[in-house]
N, C-alpha and C. Protein backbone atom coordinates (compact mmCIF):
# COMPACT_ATOMS: atom_id res chain seq x y z
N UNK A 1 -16.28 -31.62 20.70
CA UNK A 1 -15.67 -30.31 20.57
C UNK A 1 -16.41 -29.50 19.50
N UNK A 2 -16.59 -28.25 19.81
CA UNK A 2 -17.66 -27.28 18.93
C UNK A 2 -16.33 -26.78 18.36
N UNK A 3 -16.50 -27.07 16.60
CA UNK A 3 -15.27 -25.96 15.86
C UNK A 3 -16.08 -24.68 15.45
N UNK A 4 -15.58 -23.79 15.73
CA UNK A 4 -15.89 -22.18 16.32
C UNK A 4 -15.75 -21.49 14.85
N UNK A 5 -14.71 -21.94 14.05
CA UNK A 5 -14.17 -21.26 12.30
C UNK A 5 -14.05 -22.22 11.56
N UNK A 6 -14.41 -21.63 10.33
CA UNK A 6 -14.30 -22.71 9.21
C UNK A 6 -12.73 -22.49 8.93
N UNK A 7 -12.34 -23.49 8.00
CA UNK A 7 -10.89 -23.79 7.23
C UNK A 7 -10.24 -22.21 6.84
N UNK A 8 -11.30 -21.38 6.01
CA UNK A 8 -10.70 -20.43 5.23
C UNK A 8 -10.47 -19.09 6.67
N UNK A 9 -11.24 -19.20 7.65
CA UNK A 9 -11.00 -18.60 8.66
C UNK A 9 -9.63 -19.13 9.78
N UNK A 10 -9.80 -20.02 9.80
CA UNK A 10 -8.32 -20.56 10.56
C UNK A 10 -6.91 -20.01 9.61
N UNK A 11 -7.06 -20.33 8.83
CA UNK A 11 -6.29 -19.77 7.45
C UNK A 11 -5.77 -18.48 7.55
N UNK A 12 -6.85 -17.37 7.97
CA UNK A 12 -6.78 -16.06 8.16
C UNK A 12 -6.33 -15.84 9.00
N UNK A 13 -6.28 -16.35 10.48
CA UNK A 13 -5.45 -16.16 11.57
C UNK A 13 -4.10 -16.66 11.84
N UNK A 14 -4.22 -17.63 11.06
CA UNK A 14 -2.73 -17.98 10.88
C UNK A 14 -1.48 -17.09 10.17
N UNK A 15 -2.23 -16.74 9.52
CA UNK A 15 -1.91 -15.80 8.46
C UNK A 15 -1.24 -14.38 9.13
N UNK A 16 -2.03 -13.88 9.87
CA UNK A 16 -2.23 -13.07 11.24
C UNK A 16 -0.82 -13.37 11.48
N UNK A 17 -0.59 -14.37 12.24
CA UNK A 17 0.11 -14.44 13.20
C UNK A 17 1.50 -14.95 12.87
N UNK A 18 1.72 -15.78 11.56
CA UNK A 18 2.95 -15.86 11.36
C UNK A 18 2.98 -15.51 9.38
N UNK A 19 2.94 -14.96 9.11
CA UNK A 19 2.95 -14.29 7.55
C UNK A 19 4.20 -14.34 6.97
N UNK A 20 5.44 -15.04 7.25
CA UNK A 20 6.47 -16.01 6.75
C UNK A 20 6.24 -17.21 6.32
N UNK A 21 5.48 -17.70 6.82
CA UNK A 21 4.98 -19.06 6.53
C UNK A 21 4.72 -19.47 5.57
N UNK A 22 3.69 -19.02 4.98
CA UNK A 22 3.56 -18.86 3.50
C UNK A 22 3.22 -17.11 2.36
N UNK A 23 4.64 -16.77 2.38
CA UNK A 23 4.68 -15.71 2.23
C UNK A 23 4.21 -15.41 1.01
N UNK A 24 4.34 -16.06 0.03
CA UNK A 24 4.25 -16.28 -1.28
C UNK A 24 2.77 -16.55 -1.87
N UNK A 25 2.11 -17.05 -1.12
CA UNK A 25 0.59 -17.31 -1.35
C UNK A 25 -0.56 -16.34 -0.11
N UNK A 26 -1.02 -17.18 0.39
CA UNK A 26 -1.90 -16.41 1.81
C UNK A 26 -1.05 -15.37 2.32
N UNK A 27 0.21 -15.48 2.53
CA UNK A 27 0.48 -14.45 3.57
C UNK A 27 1.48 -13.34 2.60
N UNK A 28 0.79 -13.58 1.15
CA UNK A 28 1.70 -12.15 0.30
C UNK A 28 1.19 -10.62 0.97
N UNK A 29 0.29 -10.34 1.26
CA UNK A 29 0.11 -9.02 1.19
C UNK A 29 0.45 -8.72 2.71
N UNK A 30 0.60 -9.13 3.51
CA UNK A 30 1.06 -9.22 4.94
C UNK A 30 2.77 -8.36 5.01
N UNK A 31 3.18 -9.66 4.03
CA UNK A 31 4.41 -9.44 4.16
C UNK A 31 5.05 -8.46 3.12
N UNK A 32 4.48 -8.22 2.37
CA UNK A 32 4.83 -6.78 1.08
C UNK A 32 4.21 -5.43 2.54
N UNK A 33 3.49 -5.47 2.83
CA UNK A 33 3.67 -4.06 3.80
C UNK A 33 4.52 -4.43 4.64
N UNK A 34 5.21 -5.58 5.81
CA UNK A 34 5.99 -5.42 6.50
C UNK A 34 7.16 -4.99 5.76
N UNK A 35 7.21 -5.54 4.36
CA UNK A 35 8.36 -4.54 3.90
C UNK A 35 8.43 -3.16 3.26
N UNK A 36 7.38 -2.60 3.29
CA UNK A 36 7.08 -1.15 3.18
C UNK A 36 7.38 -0.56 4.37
N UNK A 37 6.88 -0.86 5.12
CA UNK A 37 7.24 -0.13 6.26
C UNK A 37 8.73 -0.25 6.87
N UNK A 38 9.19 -1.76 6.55
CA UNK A 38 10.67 -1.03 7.07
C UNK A 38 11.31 -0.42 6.14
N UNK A 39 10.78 -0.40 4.70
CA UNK A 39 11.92 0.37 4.03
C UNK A 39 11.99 2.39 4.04
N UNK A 40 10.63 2.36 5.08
CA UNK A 40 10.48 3.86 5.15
C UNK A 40 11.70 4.14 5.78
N UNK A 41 12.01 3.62 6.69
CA UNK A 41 13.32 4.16 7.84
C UNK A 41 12.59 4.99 8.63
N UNK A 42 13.19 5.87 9.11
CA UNK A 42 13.08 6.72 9.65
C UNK A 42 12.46 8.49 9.35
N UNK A 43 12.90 8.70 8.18
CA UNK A 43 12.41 9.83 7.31
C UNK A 43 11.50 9.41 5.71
N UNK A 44 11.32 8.20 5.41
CA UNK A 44 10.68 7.93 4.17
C UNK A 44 11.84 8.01 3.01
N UNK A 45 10.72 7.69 1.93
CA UNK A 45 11.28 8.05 1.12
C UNK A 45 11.03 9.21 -0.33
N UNK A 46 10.02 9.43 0.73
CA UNK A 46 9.02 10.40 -0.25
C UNK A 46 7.74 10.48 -1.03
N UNK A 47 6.70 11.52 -0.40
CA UNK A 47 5.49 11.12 -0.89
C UNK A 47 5.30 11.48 -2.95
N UNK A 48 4.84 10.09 -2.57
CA UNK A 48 4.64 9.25 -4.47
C UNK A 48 6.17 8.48 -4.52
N UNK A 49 7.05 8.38 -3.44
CA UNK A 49 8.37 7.39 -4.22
C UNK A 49 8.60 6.28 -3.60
N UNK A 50 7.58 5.80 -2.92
CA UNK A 50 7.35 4.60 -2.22
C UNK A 50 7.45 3.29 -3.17
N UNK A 51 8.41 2.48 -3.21
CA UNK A 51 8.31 1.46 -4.16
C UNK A 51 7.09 0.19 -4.36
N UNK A 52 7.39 -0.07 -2.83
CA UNK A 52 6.12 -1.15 -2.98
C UNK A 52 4.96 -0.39 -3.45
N UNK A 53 4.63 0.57 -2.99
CA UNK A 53 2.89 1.60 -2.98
C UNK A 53 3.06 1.22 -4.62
N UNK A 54 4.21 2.37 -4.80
CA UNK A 54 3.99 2.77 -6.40
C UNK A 54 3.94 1.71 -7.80
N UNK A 55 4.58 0.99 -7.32
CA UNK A 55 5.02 -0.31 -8.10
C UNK A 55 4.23 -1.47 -7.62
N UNK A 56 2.96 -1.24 -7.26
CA UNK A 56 1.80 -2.36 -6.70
C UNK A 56 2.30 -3.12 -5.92
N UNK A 57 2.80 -3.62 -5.45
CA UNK A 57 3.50 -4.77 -4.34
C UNK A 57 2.26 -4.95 -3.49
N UNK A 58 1.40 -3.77 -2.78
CA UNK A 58 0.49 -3.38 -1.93
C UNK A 58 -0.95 -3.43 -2.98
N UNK A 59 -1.61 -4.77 -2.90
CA UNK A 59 -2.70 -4.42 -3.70
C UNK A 59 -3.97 -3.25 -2.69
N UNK A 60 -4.79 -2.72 -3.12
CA UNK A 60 -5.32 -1.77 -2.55
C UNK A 60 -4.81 -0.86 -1.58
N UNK A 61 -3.71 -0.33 -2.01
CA UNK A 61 -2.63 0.32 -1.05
C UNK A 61 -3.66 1.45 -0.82
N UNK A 62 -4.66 2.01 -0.88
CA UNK A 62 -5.23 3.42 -0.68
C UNK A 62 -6.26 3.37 0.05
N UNK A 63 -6.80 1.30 0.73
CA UNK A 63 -7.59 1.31 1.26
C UNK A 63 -7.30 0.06 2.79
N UNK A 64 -7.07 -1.36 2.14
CA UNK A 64 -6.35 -1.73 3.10
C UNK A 64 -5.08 -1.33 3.89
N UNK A 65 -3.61 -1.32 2.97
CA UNK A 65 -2.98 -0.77 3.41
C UNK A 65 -2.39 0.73 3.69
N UNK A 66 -3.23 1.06 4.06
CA UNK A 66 -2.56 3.15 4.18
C UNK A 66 -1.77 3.12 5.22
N UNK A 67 -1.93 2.45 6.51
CA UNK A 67 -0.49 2.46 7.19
C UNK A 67 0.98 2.36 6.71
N UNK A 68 0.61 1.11 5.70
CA UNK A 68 1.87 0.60 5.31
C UNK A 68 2.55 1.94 4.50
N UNK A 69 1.30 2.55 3.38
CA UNK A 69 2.00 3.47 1.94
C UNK A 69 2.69 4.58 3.54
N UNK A 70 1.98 4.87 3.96
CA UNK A 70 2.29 6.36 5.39
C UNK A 70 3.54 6.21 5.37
N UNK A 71 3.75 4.62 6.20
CA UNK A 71 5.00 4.52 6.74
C UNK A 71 6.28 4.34 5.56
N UNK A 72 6.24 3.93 4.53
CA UNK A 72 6.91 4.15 3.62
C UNK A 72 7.57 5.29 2.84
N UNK A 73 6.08 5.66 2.81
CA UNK A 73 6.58 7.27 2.08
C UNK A 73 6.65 8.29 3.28
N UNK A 74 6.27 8.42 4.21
CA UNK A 74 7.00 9.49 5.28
C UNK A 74 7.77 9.13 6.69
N UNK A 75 7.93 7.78 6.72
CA UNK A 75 8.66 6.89 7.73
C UNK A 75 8.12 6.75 8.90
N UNK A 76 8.89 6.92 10.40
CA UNK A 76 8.98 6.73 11.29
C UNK A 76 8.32 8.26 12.10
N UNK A 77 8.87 9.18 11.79
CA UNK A 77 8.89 10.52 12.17
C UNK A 77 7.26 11.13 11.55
N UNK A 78 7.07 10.93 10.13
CA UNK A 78 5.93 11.43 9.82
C UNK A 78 4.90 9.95 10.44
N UNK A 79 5.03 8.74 10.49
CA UNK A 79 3.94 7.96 11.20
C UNK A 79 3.75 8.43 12.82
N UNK A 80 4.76 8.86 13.75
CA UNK A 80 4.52 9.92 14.59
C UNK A 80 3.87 10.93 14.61
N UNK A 81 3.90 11.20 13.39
CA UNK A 81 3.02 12.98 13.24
C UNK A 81 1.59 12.51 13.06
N UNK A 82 1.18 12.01 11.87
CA UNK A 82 0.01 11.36 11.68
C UNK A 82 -0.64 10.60 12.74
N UNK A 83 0.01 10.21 13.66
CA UNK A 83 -0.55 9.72 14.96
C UNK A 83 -0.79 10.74 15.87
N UNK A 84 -0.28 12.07 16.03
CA UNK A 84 -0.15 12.81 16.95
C UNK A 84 -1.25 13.51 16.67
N UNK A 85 -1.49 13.94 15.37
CA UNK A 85 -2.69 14.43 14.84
C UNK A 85 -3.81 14.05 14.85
N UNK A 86 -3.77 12.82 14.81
CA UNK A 86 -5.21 11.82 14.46
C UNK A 86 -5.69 11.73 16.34
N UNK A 87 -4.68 11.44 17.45
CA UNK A 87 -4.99 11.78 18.57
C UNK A 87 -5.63 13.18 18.95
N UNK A 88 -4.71 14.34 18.39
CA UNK A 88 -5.46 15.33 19.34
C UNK A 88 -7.00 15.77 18.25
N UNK A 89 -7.07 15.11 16.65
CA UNK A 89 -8.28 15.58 16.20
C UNK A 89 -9.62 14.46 17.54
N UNK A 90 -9.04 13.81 17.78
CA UNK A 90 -10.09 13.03 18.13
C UNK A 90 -10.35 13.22 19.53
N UNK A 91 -9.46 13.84 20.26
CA UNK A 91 -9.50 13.96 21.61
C UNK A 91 -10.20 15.23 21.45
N UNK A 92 -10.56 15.97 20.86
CA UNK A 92 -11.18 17.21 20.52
C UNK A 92 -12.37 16.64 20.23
N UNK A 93 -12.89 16.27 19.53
CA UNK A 93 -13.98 15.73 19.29
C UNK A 93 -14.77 15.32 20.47
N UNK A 94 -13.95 14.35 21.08
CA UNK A 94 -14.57 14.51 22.57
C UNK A 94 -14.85 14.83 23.22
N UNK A 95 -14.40 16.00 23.49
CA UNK A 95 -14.08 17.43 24.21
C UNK A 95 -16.12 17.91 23.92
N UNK A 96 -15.78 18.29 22.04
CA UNK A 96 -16.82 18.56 22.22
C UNK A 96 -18.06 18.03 22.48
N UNK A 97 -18.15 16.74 22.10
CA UNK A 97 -18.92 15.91 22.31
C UNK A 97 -19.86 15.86 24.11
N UNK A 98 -18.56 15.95 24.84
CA UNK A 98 -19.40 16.12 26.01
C UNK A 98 -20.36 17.14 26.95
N UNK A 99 -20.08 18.55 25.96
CA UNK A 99 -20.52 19.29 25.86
C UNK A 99 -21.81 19.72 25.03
N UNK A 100 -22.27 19.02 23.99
CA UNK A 100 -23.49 18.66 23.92
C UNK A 100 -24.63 18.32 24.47
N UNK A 101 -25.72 18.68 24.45
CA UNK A 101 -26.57 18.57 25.68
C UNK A 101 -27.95 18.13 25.05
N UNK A 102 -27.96 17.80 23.80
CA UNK A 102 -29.13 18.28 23.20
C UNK A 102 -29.21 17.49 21.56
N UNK A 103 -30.33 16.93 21.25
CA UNK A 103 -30.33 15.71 20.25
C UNK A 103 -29.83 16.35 19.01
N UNK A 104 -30.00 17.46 18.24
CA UNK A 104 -29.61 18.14 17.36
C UNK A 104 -28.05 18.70 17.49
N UNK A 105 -27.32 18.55 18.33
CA UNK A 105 -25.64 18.77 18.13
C UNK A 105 -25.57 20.29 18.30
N UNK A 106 -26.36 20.77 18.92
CA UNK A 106 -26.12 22.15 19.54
C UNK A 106 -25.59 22.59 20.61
N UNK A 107 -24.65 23.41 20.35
CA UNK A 107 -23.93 22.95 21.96
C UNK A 107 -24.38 24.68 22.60
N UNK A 108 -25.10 24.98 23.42
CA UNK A 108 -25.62 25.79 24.51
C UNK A 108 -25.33 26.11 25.91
């Protein structure tokens, strides 16, 4: 049998997939955003009054986790918005994109 991942990689998917397990060690930062995010609710709780964000719970909250700080500090409703936005900026992009004709990004 060919093993495909080392130890510290099996580790990581496990981690993945059940982050109760060992919540306290490997699977701390997993489980500090699953609880950011449910404590947004539905409306947040306000951008900068996010507890976990603000109070570190979330180490690199500004780079790994930005879903989590989003959903915390503007909930359910603003993670809707931020999705709705981030779709139509990008579906635009496309738009123009196919309309390009030409190696320099000139559209003619």
């Amino acid at each position: 049998m060919v093993i495909l991942f080392k130890d510290y990689q099996k580790a990581r998917v496990q981690n993945f997939f059940n982050p109760g397990a060992n919540a306290k060690e490997s699977g701390y930062n997993i489980s500090q955003a699953i609880i950011a995010v449910g404590s947004g609710g539905l409306t947040g709780k306000g951008v900068g009054f996010g507890s976990q964000s603000q109070l570190k719970f979330l180490p690199e909250a500004q780079t790994d986790f930005i879903f989590a700080v989003v959903a915390e500090e503007l909930g359910f409703l603003g993670i809707i918005l931020v999705t709705h936005f981030l779709f139509h900026f990008f579906s635009r992009c496309f738009l123009v994109l196919k309309k390009i004709n030409n190696d320099f990004g000139i559209i003619s």
